[in-house]
C-alpha atoms as a PDB file:
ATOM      1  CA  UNK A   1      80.125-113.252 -30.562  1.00  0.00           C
ATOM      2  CA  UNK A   2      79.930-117.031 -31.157  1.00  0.00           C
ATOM      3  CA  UNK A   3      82.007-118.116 -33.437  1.00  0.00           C
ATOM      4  CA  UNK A   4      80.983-120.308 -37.196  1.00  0.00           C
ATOM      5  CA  UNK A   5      80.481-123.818 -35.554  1.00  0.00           C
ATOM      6  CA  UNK A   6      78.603-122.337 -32.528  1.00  0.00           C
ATOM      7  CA  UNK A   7      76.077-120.838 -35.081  1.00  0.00           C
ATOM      8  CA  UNK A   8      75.846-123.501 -37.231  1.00  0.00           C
ATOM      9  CA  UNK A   9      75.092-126.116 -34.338  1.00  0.00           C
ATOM     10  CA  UNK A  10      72.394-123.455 -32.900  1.00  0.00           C
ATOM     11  CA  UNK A  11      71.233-122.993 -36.430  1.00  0.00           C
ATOM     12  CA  UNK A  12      70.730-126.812 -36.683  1.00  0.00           C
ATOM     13  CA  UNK A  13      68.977-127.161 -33.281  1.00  0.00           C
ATOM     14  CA  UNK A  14      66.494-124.814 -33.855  1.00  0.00           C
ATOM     15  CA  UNK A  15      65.884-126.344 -37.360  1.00  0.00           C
ATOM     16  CA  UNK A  16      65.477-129.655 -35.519  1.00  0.00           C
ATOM     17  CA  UNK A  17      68.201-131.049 -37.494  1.00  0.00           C
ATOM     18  CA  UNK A  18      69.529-133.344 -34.315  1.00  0.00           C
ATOM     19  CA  UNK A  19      72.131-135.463 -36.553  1.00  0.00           C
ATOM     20  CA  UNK A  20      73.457-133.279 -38.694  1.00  0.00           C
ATOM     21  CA  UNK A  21      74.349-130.637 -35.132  1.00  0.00           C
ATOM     22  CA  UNK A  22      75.798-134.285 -33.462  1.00  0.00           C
ATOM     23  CA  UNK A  23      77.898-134.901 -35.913  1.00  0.00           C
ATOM     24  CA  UNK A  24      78.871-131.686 -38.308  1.00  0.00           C
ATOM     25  CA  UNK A  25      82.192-130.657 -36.350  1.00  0.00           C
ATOM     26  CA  UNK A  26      83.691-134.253 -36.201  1.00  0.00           C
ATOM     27  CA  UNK A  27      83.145-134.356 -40.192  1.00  0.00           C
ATOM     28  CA  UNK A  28      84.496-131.044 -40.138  1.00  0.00           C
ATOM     29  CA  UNK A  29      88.039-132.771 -38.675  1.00  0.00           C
ATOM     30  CA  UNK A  30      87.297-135.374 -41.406  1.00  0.00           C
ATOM     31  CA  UNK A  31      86.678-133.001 -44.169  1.00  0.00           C
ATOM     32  CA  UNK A  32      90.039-131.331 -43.282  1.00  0.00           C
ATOM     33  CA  UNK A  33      91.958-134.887 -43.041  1.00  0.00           C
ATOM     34  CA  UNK A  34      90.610-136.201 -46.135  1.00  0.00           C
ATOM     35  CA  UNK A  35      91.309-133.052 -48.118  1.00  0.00           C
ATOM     36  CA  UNK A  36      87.165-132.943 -48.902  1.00  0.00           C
ATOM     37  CA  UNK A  37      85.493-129.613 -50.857  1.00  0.00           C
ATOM     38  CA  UNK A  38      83.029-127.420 -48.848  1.00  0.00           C
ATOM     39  CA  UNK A  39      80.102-129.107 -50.909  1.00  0.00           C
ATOM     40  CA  UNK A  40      81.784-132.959 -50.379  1.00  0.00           C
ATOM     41  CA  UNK A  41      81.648-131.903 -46.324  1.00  0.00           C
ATOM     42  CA  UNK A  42      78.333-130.644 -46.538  1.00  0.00           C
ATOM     43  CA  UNK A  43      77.173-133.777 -48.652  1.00  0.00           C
ATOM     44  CA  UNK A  44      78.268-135.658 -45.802  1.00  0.00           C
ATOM     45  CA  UNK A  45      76.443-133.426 -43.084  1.00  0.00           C
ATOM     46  CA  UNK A  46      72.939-133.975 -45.038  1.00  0.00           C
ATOM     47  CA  UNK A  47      73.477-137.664 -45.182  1.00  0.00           C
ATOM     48  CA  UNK A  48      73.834-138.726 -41.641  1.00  0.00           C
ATOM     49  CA  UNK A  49      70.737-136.107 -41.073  1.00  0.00           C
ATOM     50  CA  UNK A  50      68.392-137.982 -43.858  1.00  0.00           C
ATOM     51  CA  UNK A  51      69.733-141.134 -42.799  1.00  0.00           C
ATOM     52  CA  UNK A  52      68.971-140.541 -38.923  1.00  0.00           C
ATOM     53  CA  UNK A  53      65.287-139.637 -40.173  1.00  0.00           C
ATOM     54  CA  UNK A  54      64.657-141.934 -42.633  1.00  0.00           C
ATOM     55  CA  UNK A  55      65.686-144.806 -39.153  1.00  0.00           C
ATOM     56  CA  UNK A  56      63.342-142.734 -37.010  1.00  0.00           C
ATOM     57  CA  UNK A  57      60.583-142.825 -39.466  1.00  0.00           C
ATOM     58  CA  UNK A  58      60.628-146.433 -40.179  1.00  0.00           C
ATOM     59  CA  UNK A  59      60.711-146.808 -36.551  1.00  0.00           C
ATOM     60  CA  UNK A  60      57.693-145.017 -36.489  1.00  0.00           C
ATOM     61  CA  UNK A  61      56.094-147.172 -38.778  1.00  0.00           C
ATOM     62  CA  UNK A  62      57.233-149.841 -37.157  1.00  0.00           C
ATOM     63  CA  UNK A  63      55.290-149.058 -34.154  1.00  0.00           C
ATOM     64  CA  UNK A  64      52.261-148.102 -35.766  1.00  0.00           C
ATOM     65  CA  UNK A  65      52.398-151.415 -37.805  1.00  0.00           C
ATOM     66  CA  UNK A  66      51.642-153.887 -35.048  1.00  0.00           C
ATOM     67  CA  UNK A  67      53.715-156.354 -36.399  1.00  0.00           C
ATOM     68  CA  UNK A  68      54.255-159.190 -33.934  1.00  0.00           C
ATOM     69  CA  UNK A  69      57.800-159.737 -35.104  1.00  0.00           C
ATOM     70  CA  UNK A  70      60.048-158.621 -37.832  1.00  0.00           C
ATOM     71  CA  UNK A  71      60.237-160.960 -40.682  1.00  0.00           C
ATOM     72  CA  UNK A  72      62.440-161.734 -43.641  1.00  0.00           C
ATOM     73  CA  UNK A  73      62.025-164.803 -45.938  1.00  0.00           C
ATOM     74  CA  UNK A  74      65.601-165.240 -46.153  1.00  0.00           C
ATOM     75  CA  UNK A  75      64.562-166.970 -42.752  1.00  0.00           C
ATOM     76  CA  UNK A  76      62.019-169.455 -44.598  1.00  0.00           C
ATOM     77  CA  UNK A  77      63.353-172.744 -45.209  1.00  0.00           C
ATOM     78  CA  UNK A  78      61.797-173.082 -49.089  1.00  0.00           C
ATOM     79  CA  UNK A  79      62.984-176.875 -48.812  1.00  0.00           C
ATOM     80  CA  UNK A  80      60.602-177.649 -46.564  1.00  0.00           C
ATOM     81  CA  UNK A  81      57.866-176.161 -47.901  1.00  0.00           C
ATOM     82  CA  UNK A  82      57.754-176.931 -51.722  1.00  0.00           C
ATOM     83  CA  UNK A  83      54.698-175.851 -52.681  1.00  0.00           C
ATOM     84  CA  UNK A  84      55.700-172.641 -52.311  1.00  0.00           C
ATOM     85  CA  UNK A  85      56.981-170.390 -54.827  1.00  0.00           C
ATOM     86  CA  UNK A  86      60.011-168.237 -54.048  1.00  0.00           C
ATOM     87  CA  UNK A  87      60.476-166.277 -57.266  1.00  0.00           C
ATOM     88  CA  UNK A  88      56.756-165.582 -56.837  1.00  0.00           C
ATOM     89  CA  UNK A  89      57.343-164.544 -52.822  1.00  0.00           C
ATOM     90  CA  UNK A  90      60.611-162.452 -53.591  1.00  0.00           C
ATOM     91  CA  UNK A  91      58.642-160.811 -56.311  1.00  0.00           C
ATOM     92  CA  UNK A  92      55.941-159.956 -53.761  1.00  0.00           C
ATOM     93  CA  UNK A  93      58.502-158.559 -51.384  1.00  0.00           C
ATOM     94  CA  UNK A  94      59.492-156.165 -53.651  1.00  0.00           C
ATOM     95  CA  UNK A  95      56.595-154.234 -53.073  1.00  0.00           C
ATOM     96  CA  UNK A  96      54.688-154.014 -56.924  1.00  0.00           C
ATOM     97  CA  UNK A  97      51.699-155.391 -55.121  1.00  0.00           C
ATOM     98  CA  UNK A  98      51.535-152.530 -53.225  1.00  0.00           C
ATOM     99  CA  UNK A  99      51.949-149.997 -55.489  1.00  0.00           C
ATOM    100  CA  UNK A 100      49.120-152.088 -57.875  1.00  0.00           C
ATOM    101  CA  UNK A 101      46.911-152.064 -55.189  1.00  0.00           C
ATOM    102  CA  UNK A 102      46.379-156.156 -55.223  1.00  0.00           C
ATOM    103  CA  UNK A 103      45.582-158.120 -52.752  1.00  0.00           C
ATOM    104  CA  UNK A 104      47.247-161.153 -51.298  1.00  0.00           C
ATOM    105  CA  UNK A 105      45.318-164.237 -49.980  1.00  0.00           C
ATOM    106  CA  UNK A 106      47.688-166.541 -48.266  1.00  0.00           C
ATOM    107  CA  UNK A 107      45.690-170.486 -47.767  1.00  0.00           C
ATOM    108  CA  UNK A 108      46.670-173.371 -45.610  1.00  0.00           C
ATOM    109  CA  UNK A 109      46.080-175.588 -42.484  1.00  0.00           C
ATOM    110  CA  UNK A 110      47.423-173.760 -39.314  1.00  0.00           C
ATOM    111  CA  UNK A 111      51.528-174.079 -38.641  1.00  0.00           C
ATOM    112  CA  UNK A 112      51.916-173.936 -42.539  1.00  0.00           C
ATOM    113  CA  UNK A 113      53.749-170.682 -42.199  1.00  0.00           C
ATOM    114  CA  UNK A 114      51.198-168.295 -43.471  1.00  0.00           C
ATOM    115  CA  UNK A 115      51.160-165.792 -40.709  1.00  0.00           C
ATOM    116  CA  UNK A 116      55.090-165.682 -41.340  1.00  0.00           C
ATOM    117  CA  UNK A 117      54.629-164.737 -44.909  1.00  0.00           C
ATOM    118  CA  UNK A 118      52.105-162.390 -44.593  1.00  0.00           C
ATOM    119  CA  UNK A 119      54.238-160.741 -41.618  1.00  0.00           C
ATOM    120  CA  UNK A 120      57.191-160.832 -43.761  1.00  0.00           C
ATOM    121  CA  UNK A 121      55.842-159.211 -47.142  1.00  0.00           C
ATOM    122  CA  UNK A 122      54.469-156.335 -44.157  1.00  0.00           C
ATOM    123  CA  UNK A 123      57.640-155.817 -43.168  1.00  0.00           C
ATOM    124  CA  UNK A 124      58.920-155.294 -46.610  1.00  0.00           C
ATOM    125  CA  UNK A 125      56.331-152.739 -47.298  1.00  0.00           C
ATOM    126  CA  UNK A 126      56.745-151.088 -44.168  1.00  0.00           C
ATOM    127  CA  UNK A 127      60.647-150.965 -44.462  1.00  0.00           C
ATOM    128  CA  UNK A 128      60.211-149.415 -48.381  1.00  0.00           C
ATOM    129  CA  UNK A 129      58.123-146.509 -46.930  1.00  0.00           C
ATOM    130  CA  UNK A 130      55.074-147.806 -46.718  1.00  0.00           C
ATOM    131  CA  UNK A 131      52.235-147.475 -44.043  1.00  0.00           C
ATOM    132  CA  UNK A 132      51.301-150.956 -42.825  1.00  0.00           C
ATOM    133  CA  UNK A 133      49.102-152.279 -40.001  1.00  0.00           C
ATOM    134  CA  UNK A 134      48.780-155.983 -38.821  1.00  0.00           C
ATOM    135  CA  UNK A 135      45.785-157.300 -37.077  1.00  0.00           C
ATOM    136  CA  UNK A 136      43.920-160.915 -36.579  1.00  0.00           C
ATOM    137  CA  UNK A 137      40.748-161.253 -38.205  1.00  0.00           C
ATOM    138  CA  UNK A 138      38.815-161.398 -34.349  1.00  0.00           C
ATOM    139  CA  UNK A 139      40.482-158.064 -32.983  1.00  0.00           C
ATOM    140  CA  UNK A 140      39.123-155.977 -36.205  1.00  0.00           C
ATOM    141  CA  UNK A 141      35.499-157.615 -36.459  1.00  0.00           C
ATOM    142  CA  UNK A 142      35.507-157.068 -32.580  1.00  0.00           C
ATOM    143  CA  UNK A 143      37.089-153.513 -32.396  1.00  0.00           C
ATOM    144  CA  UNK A 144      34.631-152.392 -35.777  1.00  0.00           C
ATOM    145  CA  UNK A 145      31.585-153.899 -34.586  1.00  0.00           C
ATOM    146  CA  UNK A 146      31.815-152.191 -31.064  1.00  0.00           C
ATOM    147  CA  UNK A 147      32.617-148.900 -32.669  1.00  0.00           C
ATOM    148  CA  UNK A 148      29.180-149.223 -34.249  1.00  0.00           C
ATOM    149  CA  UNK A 149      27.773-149.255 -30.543  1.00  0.00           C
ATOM    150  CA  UNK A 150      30.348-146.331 -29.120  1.00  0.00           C
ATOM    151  CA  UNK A 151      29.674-143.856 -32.213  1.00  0.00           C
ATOM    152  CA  UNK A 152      33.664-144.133 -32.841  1.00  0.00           C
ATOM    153  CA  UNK A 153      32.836-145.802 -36.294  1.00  0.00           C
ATOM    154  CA  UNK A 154      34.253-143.290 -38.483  1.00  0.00           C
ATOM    155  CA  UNK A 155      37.677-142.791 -36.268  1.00  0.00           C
ATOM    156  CA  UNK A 156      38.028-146.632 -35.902  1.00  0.00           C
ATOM    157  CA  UNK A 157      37.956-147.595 -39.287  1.00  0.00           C
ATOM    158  CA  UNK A 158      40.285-145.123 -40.134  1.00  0.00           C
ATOM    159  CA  UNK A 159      42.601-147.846 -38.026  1.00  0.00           C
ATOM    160  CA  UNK A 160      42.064-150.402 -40.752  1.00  0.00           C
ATOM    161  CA  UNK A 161      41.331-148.248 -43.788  1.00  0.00           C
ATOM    162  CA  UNK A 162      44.278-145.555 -43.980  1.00  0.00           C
ATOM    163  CA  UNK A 163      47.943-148.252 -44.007  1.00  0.00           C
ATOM    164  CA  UNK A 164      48.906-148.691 -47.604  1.00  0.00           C
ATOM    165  CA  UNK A 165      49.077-152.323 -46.266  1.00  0.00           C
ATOM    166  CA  UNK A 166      46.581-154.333 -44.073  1.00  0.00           C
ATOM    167  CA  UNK A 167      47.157-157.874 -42.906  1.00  0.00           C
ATOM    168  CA  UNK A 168      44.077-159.939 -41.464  1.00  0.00           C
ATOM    169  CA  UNK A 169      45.715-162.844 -39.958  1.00  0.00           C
ATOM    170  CA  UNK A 170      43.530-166.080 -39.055  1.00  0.00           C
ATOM    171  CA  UNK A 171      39.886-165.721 -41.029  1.00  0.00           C
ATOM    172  CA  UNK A 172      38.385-168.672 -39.863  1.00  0.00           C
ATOM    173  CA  UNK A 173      39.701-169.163 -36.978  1.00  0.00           C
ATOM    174  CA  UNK A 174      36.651-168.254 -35.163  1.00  0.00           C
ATOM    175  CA  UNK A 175      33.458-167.935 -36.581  1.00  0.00           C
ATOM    176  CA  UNK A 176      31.823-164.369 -37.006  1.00  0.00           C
ATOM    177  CA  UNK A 177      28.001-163.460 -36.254  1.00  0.00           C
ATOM    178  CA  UNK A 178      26.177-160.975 -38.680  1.00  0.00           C
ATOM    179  CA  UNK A 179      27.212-157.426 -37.032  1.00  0.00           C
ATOM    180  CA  UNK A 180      31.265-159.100 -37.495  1.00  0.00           C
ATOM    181  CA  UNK A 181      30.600-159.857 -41.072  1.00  0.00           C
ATOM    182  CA  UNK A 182      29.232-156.350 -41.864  1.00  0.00           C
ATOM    183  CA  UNK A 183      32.560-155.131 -39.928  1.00  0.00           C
ATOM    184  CA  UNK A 184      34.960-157.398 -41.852  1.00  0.00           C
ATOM    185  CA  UNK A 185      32.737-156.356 -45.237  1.00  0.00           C
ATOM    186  CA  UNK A 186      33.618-152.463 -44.455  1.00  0.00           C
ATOM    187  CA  UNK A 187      36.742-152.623 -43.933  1.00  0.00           C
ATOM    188  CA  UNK A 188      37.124-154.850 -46.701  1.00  0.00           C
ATOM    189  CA  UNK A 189      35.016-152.987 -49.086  1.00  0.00           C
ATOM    190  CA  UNK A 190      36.387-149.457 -48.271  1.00  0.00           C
ATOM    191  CA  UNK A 191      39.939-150.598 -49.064  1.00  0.00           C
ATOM    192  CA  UNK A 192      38.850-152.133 -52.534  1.00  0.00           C
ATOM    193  CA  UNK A 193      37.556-148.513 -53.259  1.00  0.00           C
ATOM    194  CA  UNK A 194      40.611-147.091 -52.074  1.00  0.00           C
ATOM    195  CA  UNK A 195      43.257-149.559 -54.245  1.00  0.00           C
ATOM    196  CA  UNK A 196      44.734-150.227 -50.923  1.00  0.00           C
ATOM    197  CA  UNK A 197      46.284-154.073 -50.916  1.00  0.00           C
ATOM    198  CA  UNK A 198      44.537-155.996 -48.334  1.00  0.00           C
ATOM    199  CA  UNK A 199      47.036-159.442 -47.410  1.00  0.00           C
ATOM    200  CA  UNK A 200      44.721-161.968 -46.048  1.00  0.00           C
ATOM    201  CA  UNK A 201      45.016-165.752 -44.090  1.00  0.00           C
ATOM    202  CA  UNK A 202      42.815-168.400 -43.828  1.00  0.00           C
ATOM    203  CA  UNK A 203      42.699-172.049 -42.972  1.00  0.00           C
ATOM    204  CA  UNK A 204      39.461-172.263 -44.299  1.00  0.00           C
ATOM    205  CA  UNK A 205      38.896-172.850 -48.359  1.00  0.00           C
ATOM    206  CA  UNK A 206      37.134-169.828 -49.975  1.00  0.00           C
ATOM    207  CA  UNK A 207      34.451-172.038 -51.019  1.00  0.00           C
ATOM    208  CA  UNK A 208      33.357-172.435 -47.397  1.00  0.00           C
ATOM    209  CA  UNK A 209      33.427-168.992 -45.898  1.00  0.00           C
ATOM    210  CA  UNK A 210      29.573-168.717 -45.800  1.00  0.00           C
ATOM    211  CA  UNK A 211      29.803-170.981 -43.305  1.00  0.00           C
ATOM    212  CA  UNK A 212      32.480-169.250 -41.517  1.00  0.00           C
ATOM    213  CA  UNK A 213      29.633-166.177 -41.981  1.00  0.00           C
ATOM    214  CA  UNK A 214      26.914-167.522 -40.313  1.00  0.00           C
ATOM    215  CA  UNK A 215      25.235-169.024 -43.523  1.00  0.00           C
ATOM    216  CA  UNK A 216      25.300-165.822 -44.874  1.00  0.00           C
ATOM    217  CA  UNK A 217      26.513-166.296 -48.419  1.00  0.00           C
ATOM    218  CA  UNK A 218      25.535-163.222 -49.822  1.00  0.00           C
ATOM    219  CA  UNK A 219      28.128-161.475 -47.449  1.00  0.00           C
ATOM    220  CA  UNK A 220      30.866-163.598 -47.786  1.00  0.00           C
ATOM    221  CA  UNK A 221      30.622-163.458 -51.773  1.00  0.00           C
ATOM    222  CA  UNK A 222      30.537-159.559 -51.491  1.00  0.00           C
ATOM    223  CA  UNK A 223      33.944-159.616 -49.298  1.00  0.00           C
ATOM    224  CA  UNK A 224      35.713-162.381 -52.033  1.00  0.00           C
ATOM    225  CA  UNK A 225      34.109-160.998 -55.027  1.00  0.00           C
ATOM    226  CA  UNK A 226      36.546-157.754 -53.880  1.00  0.00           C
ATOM    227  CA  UNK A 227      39.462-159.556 -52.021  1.00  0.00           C
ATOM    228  CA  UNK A 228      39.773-162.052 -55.267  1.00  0.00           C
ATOM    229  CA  UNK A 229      39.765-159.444 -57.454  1.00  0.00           C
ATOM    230  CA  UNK A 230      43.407-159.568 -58.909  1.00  0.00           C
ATOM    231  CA  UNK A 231      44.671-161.177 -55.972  1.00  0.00           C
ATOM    232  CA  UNK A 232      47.346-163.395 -55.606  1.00  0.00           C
ATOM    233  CA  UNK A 233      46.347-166.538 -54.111  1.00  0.00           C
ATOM    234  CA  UNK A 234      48.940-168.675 -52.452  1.00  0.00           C
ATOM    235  CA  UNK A 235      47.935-172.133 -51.532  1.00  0.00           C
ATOM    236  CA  UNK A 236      50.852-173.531 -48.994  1.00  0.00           C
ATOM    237  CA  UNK A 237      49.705-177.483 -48.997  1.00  0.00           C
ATOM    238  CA  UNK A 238      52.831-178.298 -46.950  1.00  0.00           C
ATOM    239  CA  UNK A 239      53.338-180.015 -43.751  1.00  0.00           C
ATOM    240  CA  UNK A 240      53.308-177.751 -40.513  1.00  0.00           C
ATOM    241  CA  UNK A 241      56.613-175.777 -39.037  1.00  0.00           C
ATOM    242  CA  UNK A 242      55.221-176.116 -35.555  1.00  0.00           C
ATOM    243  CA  UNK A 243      54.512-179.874 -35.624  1.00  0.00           C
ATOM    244  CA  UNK A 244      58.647-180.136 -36.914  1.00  0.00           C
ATOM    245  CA  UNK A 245      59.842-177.574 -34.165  1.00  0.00           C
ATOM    246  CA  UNK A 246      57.937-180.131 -31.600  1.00  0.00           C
ATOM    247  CA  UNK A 247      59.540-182.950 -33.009  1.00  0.00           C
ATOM    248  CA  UNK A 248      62.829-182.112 -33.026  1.00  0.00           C
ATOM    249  CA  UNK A 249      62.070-181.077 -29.723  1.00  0.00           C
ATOM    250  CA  UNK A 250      60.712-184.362 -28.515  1.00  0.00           C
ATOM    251  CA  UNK A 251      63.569-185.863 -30.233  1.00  0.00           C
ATOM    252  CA  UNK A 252      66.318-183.974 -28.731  1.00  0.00           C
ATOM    253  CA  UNK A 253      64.908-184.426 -24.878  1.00  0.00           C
ATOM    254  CA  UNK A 254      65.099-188.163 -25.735  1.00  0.00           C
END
């Protein structure tokens, strides 16, 4: 007959419980060391489970995020970009605007740092629980408008409509013909419907995006009249981080 650890251990593998049957007879040696009750032991046990699964979940999301980096704006130098507001970006980080359901339009020329912020207040989201998914502005109009052609419509927008958090990087980059505009309008629209918060960057002013749709103003109103809609608009009107990085570059091969 197996004896009480034995049991427990198989008792924790077959409940999947892969921490807790690691490390439950070394706390055990603890427990007895530091004197600790049966329910002080046990307290232990469940922590390093729930913490192992709460590392392998935001791993998970992690994955499914698509971030290209992990970002913090601890790493922002706010010196060199004054125009932006850190109470108003450490606010954001905290998540509210996720739980409110608001979007967050980030607007600059490129290098500015808006991919960085939008990446950061992602990661934020992602590491409080949250379900985000990052994406540039071509990959979803191209990936939504081919799905139209495939019949995978309803399971690809599913991509862009179920994170708690979306971030379309670079609107305006390129421009987008009608059957892109209808995409980026979907995906757009559903998640106004939903109170999902939609964090968006352009280098193009808002007043010009009809442009950026083919002429089509009626379109691009109908995706700002629901992305403005208790946004929080953050114009950076600083100088560009990649234009310093190749200076001091430059200046340090001299």
């Amino acid at each position: 007959m197996s004896g009480p650890y034995e049991q427990l251990k198989a008792d924790f593998d077959y409940l999947r419980l892969t921490r807790a049957a690691e490390v439950f007879a070394t706390l055990a040696e603890e427990a007895t060391a530091r004197g600790w009750s049966h329910v002080e032991y046990l307290a232990q046990v469940i922590s390093a489970e729930a913490l192992h699964s709460r590392n392998r979940r935001l791993a998970a999301r992690l994955r499914f995020s698509h971030l290209p980096k992990r970002a913090v704006l601890s790493d922002l130098d706010f010196d060199f970009q004054p125009s932006i507001d850190r109470k108003l970006l450490y606010d954001l980080a905290s998540c509210r605007f996720v739980s409110d359901g608001r979007p967050v339009v980030f607007l600059g020329q490129p290098g500015t740092g808006k991919t960085f912020l939008a990446t950061a207040l992602c990661t934020a989201a992602v590491e409080a629980g949250y379900r985000g998914y990052f994406t540039s502005a071509a990959d979803l109009v191209a990936q939504v408008a081919s799905a139209y052609a495939d019949a995978s419509f309803p399971t690809r927008i599913r991509t862009y409509t179920s994170p708690s958090v979306l971030v379309i990087d670079d609107v305006g980059l390129v421009g987008f013909d009608r059957a892109q505009a209808n995409a980026l309008f979907q995906v757009v629209n559903r998640r106004y419907e939903r109170g999902s918060s939609t964090i968006v960057t352009t280098n193009r002013s808002l007043s010009s995006w009809g442009e950026l749709f083919g002429g089509d103003h009626v379109v691009a109103a109908a995706i700002l009249d629901r992305l403005l809609d208790r946004a929080v608009v953050i114009n950076i009107k600083g100088p560009s981080w990649r234009l310093r990085e190749h200076q001091a570059l430059t200046e340090a091969m001299r």
